[in-house]
Each structure stands twice: as C-alpha cells, then as structure tokens.
Protein backbone atom coordinates (compact mmCIF):
# COMPACT_ATOMS: atom_id res chain seq x y z
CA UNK A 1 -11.41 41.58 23.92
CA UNK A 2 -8.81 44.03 24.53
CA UNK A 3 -5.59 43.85 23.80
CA UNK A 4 -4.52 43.87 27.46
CA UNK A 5 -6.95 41.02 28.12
CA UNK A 6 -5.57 38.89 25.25
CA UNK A 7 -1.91 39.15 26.59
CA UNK A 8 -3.53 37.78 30.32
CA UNK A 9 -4.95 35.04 28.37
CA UNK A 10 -1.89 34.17 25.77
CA UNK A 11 0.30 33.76 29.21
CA UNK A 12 -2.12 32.06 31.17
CA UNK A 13 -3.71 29.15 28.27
CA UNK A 14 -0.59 27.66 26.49
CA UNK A 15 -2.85 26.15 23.31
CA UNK A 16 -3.95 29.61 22.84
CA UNK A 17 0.01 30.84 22.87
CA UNK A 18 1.09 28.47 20.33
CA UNK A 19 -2.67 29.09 18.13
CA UNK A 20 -1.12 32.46 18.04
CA UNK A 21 2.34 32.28 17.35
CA UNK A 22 1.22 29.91 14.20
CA UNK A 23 -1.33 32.45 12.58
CA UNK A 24 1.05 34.73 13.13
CA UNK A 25 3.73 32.71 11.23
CA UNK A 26 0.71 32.35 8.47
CA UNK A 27 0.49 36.42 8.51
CA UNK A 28 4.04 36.98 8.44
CA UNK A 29 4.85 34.66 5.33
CA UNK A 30 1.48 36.18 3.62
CA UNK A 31 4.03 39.43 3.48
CA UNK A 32 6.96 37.29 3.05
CA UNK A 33 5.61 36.20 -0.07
CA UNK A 34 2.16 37.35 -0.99
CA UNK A 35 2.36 41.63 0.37
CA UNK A 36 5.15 42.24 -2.18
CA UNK A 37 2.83 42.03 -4.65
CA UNK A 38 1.06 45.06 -4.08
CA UNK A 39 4.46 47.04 -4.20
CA UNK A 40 6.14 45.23 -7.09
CA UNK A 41 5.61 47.50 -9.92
CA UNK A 42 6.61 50.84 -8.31
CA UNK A 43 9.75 49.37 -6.98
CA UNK A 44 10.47 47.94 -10.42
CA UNK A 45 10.19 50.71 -12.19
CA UNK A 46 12.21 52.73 -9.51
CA UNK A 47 9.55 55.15 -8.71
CA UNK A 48 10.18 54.38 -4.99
CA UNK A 49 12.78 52.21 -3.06
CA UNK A 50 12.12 49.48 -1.53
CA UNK A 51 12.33 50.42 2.20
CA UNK A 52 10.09 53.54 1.45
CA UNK A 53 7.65 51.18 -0.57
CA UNK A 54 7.65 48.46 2.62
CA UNK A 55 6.69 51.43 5.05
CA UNK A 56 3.98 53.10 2.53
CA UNK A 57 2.92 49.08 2.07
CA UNK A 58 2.67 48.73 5.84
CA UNK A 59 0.65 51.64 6.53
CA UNK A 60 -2.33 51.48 3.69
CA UNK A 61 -2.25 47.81 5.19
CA UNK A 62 -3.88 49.21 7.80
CA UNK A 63 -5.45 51.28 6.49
CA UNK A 64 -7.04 48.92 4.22
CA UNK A 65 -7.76 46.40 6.89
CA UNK A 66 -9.72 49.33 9.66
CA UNK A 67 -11.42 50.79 6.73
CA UNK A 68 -12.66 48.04 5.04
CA UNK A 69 -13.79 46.03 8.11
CA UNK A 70 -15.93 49.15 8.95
CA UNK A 71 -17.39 49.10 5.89
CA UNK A 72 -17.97 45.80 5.13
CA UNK A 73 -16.63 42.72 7.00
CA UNK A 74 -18.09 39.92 4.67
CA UNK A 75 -15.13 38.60 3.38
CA UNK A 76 -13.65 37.80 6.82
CA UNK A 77 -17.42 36.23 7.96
CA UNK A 78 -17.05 34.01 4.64
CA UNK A 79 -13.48 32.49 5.50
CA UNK A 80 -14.66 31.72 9.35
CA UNK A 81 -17.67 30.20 8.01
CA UNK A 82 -15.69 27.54 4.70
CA UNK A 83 -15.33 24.99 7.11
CA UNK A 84 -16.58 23.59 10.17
CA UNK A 85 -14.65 21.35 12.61
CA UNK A 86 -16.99 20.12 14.38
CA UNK A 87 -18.27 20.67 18.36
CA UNK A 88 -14.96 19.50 19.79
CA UNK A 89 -13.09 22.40 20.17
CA UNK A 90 -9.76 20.56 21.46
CA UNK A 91 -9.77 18.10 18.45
CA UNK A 92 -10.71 21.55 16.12
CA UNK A 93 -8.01 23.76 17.55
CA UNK A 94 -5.47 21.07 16.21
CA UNK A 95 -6.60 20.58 13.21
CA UNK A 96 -6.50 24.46 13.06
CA UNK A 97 -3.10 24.22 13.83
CA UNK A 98 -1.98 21.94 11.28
CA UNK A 99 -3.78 24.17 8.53
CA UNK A 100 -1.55 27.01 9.64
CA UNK A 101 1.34 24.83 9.92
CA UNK A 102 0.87 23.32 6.56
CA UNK A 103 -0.06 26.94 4.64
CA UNK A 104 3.50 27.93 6.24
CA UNK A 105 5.65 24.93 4.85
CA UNK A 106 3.42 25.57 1.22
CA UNK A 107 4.49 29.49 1.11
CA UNK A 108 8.37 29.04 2.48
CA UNK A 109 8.83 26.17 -0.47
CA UNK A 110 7.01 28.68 -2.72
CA UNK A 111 9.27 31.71 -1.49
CA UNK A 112 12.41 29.62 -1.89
CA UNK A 113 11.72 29.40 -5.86
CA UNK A 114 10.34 32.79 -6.13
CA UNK A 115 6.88 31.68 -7.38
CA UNK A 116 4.50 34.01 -6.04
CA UNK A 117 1.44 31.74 -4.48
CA UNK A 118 -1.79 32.23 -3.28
CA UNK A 119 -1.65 32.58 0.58
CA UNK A 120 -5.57 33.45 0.30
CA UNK A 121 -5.80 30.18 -1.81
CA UNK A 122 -3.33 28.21 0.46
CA UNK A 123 -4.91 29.45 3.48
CA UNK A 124 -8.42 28.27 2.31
CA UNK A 125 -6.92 25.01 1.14
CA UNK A 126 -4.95 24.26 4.19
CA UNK A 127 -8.05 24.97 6.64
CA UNK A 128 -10.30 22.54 4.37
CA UNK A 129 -7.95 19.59 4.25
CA UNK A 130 -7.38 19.93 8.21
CA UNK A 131 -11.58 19.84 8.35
CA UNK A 132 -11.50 16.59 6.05
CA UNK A 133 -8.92 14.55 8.15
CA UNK A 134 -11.34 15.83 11.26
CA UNK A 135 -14.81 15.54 9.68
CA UNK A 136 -13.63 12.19 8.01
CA UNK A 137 -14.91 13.34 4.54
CA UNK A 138 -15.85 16.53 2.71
CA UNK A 139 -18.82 16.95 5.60
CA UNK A 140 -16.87 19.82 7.18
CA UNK A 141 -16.74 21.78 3.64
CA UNK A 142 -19.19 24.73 3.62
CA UNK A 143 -20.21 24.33 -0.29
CA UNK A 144 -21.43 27.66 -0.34
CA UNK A 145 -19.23 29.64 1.10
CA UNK A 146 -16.93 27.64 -1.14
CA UNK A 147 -18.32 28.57 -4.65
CA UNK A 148 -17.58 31.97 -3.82
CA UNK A 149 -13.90 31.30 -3.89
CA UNK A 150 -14.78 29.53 -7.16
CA UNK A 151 -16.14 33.18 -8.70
CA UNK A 152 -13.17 34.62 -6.61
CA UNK A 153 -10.56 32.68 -8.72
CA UNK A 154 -12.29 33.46 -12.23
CA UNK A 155 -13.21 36.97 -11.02
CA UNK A 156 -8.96 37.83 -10.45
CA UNK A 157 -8.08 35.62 -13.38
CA UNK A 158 -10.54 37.41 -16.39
CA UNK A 159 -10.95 40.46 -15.07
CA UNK A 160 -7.58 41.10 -13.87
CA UNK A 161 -6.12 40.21 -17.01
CA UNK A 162 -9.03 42.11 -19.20
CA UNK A 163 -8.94 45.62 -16.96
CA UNK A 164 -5.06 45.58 -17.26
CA UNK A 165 -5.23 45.07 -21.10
CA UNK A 166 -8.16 47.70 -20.93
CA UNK A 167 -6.50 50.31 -19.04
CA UNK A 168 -2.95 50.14 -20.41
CA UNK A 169 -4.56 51.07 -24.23
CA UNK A 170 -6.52 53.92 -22.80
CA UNK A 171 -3.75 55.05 -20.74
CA UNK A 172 -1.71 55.26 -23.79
CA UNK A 173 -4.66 56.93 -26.18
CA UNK A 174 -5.10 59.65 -24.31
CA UNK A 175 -0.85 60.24 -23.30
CA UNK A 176 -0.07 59.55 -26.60
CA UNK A 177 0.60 63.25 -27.68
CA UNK A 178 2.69 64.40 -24.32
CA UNK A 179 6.17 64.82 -24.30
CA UNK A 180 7.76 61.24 -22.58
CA UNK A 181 9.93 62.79 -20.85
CA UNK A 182 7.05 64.88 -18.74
CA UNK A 183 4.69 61.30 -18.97
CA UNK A 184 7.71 59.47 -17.07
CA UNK A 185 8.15 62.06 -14.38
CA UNK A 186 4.28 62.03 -14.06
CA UNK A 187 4.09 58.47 -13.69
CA UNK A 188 6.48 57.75 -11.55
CA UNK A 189 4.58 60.16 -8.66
CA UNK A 190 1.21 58.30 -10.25
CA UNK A 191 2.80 54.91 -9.11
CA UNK A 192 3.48 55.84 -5.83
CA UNK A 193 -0.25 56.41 -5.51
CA UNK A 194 -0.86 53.27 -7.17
CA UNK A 195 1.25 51.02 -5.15
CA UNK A 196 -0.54 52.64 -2.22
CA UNK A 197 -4.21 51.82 -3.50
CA UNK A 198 -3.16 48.38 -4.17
CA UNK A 199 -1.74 47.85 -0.46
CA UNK A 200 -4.70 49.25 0.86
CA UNK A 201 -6.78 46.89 -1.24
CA UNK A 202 -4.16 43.79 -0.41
CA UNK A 203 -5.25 44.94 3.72
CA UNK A 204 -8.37 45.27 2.84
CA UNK A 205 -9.13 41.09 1.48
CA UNK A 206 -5.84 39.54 2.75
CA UNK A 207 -6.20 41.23 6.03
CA UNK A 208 -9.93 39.83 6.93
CA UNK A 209 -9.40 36.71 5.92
CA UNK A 210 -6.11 36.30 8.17
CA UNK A 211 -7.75 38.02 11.24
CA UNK A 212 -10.59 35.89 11.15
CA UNK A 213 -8.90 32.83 11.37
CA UNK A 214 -6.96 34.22 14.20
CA UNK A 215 -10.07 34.86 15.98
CA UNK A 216 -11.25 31.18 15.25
CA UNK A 217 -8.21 30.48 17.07
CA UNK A 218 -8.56 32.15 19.71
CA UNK A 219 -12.04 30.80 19.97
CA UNK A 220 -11.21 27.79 19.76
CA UNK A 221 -8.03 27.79 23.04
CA UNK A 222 -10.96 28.84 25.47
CA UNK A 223 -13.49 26.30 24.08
CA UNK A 224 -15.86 28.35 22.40
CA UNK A 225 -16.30 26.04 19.56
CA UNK A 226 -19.84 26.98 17.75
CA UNK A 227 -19.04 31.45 17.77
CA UNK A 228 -21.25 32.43 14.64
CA UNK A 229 -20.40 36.13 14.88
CA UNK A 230 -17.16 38.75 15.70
CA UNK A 231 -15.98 41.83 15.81
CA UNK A 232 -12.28 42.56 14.51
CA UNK A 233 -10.70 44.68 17.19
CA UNK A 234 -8.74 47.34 16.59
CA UNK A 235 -5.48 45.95 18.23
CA UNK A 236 -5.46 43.07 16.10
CA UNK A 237 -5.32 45.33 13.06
CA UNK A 238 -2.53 46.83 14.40
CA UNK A 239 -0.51 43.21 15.02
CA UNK A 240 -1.48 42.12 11.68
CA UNK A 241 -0.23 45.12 9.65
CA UNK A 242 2.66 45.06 11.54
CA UNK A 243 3.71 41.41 11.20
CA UNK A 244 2.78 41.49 7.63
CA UNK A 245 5.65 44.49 7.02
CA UNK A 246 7.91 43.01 8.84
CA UNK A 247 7.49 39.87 6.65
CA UNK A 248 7.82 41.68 3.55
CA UNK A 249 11.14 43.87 4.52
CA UNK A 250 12.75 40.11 4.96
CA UNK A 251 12.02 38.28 2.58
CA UNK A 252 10.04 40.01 -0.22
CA UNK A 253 12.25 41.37 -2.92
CA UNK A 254 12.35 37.95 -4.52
CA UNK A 255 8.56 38.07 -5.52
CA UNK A 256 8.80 41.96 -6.51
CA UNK A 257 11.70 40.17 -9.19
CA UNK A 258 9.60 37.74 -10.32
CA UNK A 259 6.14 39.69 -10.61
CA UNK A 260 7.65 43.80 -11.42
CA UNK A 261 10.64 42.18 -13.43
CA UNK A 262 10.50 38.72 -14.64
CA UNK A 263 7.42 38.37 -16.17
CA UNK A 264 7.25 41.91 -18.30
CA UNK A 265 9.71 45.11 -18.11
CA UNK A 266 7.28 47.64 -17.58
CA UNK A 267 7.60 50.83 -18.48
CA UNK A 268 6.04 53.63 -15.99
CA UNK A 269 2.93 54.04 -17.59
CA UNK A 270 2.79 50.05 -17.72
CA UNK A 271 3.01 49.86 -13.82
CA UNK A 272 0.08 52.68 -12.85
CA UNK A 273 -2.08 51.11 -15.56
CA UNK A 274 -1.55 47.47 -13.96
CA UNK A 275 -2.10 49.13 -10.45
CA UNK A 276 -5.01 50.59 -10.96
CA UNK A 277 -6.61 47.95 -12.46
CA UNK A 278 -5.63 45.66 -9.76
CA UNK A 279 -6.89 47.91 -6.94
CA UNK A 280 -9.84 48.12 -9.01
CA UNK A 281 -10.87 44.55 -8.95
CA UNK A 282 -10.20 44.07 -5.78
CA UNK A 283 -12.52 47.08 -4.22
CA UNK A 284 -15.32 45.26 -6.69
CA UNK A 285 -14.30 41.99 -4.93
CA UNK A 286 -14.44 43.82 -1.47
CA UNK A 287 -17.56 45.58 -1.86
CA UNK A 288 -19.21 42.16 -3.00
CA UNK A 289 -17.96 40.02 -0.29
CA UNK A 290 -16.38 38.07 -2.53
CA UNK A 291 -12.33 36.69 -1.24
CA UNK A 292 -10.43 37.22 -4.03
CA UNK A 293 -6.39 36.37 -4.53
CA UNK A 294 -4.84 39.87 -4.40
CA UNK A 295 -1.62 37.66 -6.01
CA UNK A 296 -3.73 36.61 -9.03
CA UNK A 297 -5.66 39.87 -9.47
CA UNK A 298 -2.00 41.77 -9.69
CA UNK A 299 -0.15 39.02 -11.52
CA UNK A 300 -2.66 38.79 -14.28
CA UNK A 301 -3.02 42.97 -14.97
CA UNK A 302 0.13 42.92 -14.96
CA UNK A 303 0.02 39.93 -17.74
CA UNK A 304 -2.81 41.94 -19.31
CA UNK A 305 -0.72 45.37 -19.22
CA UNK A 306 2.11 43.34 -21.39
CA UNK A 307 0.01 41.94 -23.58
CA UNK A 308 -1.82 45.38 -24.66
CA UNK A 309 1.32 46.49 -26.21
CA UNK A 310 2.17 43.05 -27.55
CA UNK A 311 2.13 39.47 -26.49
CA UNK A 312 6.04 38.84 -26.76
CA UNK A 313 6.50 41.19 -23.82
CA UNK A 314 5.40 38.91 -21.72
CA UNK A 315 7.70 36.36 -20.53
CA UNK A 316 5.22 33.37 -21.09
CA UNK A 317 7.69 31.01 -19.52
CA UNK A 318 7.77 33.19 -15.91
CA UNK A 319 3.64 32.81 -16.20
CA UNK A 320 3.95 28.77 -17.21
CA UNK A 321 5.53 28.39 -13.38
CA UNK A 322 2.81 31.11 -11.51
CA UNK A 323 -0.41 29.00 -13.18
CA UNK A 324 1.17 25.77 -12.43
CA UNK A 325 1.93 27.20 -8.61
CA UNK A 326 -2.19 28.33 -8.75
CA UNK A 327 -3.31 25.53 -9.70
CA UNK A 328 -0.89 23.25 -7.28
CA UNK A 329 -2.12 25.30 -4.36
CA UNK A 330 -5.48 23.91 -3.82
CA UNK A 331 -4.98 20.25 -4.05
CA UNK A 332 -1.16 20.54 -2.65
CA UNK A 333 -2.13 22.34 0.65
CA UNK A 334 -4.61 21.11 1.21
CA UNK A 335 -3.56 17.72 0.93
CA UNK A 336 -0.62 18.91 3.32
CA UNK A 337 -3.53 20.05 5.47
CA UNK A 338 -5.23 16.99 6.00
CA UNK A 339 -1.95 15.10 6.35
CA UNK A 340 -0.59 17.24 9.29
CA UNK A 341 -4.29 17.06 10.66
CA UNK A 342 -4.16 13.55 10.92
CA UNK A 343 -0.41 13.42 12.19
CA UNK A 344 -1.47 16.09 14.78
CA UNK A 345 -4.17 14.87 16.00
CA UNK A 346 -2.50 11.30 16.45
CA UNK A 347 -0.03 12.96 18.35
CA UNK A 348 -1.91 14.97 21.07
C-alpha cells in the first residue's frame, strides 16, 4: 500500500482512523518512555545535548528500522503471529484496540514515576490479554511464538548485565595507562557513536514489532482477518521514526534521569562500555529473530558497567523499582488488556 492509498483509506473507513491514531499513541509513548533509553548515557555524561541526541536518536531509528527489515524481518513476523483473535475481524479489531489502549494507560502511569518499562513487554502483554477476553481462554496465545519472548527476557537480563560487566573491565585494561584527560575527550566522541548504535538497534527490534501491529490494524479495518504474510513499507518507517522522536523530545528526559543518572554516575568510559554492549545484544537478538526489551538489555549493562568497578555504585534501590516495574508488566497489562477487551467489546 502506498502511502497515498493509506491516507484515501484512513478518511474514507473511520475504524481504520481511530486503529491508527491508537498505535500511533502506542509508538509515540514507546519514545516517550522506552526511546530515551538508547540516548541516556551520552546525554548523562554530557557528551551530547539532549536536542542533538533526540535528532541523532530519530534518525538511526530509521535507520535501524529500513535496514533491519531488509535484512531480516523475523522479529516483526513473530509479534503478528503471538496471538490470534480469531476469524471475526470486527470483534478482533476491538480487542486490538483495547491492547493499544491499555499498553498506553500502562506506559503514561510508568512515565509519571519515571520507571522505565517495557513497551516491547507491555505491548506483548496488552495484545495477549485483549486475545484472552476474545478467545475466552489462553486459546488465542501462540505458545511458541511466546517462549521466544521467554529466551528474549533472560537473553537482555544475563547477557546484558554479563557483556556490560565484561566490557567495562576490558575497556579499562587496555586504557589503563593513557593520560585521563585524553581517555575523556576520546570517549566522549566514542559515546556519540555509541548512543547512535544503540538507537539504531532500539529501531531495529522496537520498530518491527510496533509496525507490525500497525499493519494488523490496518488489516483488520478492511476485514482481512486471517493475512499470514507483509511487507513493511517504506512510508510507514518514515511515520514511525518520526512519531517515536517526537515522543521522546516531550517527554523523555525523565527516563534518561533515572537510567544515565539514578541508577549509577557513569563516568565516560562507563557509558561507551554500557553502549556497546547493549547494541551488541541486541544485533545478536536481531539477527536471531528473537524480540528482545531494548529497556532491559540497556538497563542491565548499564547495571553490569557499575558493578565491574564495584557493586556500591550501583544504586540498588533505583534497580529494586525497574525489576518490580518488569516483572508488573506482564501480568499488569495484560490484565488491563483483557479488561478493556471485555469493556470494549460490550460497548460496540
């Protein structure tokens, strides 16, 4: 569909209007509060400011997004396949609607404390509650496509934490004779680059999985209930980048507190070490086909990064309130999810 086509159809079919506008509201508070992520350290550490940082973010969004669908689109496929509502696709499109409804109130309560959630996880959650209130019971669950959000969440978890442990003591063997002074101004210009790989990566999994819900969607609003296969266009790449920046210039400077400041002070070599490591899982995740949370995957380097100089730098209260957020986002959006199902459906 092109882009000019979609705007005919958004004007002329009113459910496919308001599918939009909500997915969109989904996209824009996944850079409200999840996008900052990617940027946190290098603003932290004042390598770049935060407008520059929201542009670069915005960008290797993108960037992440066209290049990785090229290369390998499995992660989107795996999201449009967790759940299936079913062969209505009037009843489905409102249960799709109270998923994205529900991830939105989840990540604006999340924002307001400045606990940086899952949108990945809440997204996944949201969808699978609104295909329980539909399906009646866990018959709308794709198990399969489900245990690979299972390796997903322990993937980001151990190996986020283990690479950014891993990296910060090599990074500091092999500086550990250069002058500071020259080490700072290096990585500073190293973070830049950093920050850059990890928005690219953050396009490259967060991206997918919101466009191919948005394609569900728009499935779904012209009745096309049982698609089994898509191709992202490129205009839709475009609108999600975009609404994803403009969510994080608004809103996201809480989250870069609370991940690039709150939890450790990181020093500049601290913040490319956690960065790379980061991006680094995630292209492993990528490559594999495996949806991973770019929020855990940063959060826990960045936990690992602390900890390789010494566990007190880590502000072990700030991490208490990000697990307990994790591990409230599955069962607490979800159960939103199947509640605003139910309420929706009962109402149209």
């Amino acid at each position: 569909m092109t882009f000019m086509q979609f705007i005919s159809d958004l004007i002329a079919n009113p459910a496919l209007m308001i599918t939009a506008l909500l997915t969109m509201g989904v996209i824009f508070v996944n850079g409200w509060t999840d996008a900052p992520n990617a940027i946190a350290t290098c603003v932290s550490t004042r390598a770049i400011g935060p407008r520059a940082a929201i542009i670069m973010a915005a960008v290797f969004n993108f960037f992440g997004v066209l290049v990785m669908t090229l290369i390998n689109a499995t992660v989107a496929q795996t999201v449009y396949n967790m759940v299936d509502f079913g062969g209505d696709s009037h009843d489905a499109l409102i249960a799709l609607c109270a998923a994205l409804f529900a991830i939105v109130v989840w990540a604006t309560a999340a924002w307001y404390f400045g606990i940086p959630t899952s949108e990945s996880h809440a997204l996944i959650a949201g969808i699978s509650g609104a295909a329980i209130a539909l399906q009646g019971g866990l018959g709308g669950i794709n198990g399969a496509e489900w245990v690979k959000v299972v390796y997903g969440l322990g993937l980001s978890t151990a190996l986020g934490f283990g690479s950014g442990w891993a990296t910060a003591k090599l990074t500091a063997f092999i500086f550990r004779g250069f002058d500071r002074r020259k080490t700072t101004k290096f990585f500073r210009g190293a973070q830049i680059g950093g920050g850059a790989a990890m928005a690219f990566m953050h396009g490259a999994q967060d991206g997918q999985k919101f466009m191919s819900v948005f394609l569900l969607g728009m499935f779904l609003s012209k009745g096309q209930a049982n698609v089994d296969s898509f191709t992202i266009p490129l205009w839709l790449m475009l609108l999600c980048s975009l609404v994803m920046a403009i969510g994080t210039s608004i809103g996201g400077y809480r989250i870069i507190k609370a991940v690039g400041m709150d939890m450790v002070r990181l020093e500049t070599y601290q913040g490319f070490s956690a960065d790379l490591a980061a991006a680094g899982c995630l292209l492993l995740s990528s490559l594999s086909g495996i949806p991973v949370s770019t929020t855990h995957t940063k959060t826990t380097a960045i936990m690992g990064v602390g900890a390789a100089k010494r566990l007190s730098s880590v502000n072990w209260g700030v991490v208490k309130e990000m697990v307990a957020a994790w591990i409230l986002t599955f069962p607490g959006c979800g159960l939103i999810g199947l509640l605003m199902a139910r309420l929706f459906i009962w109402l149209f």
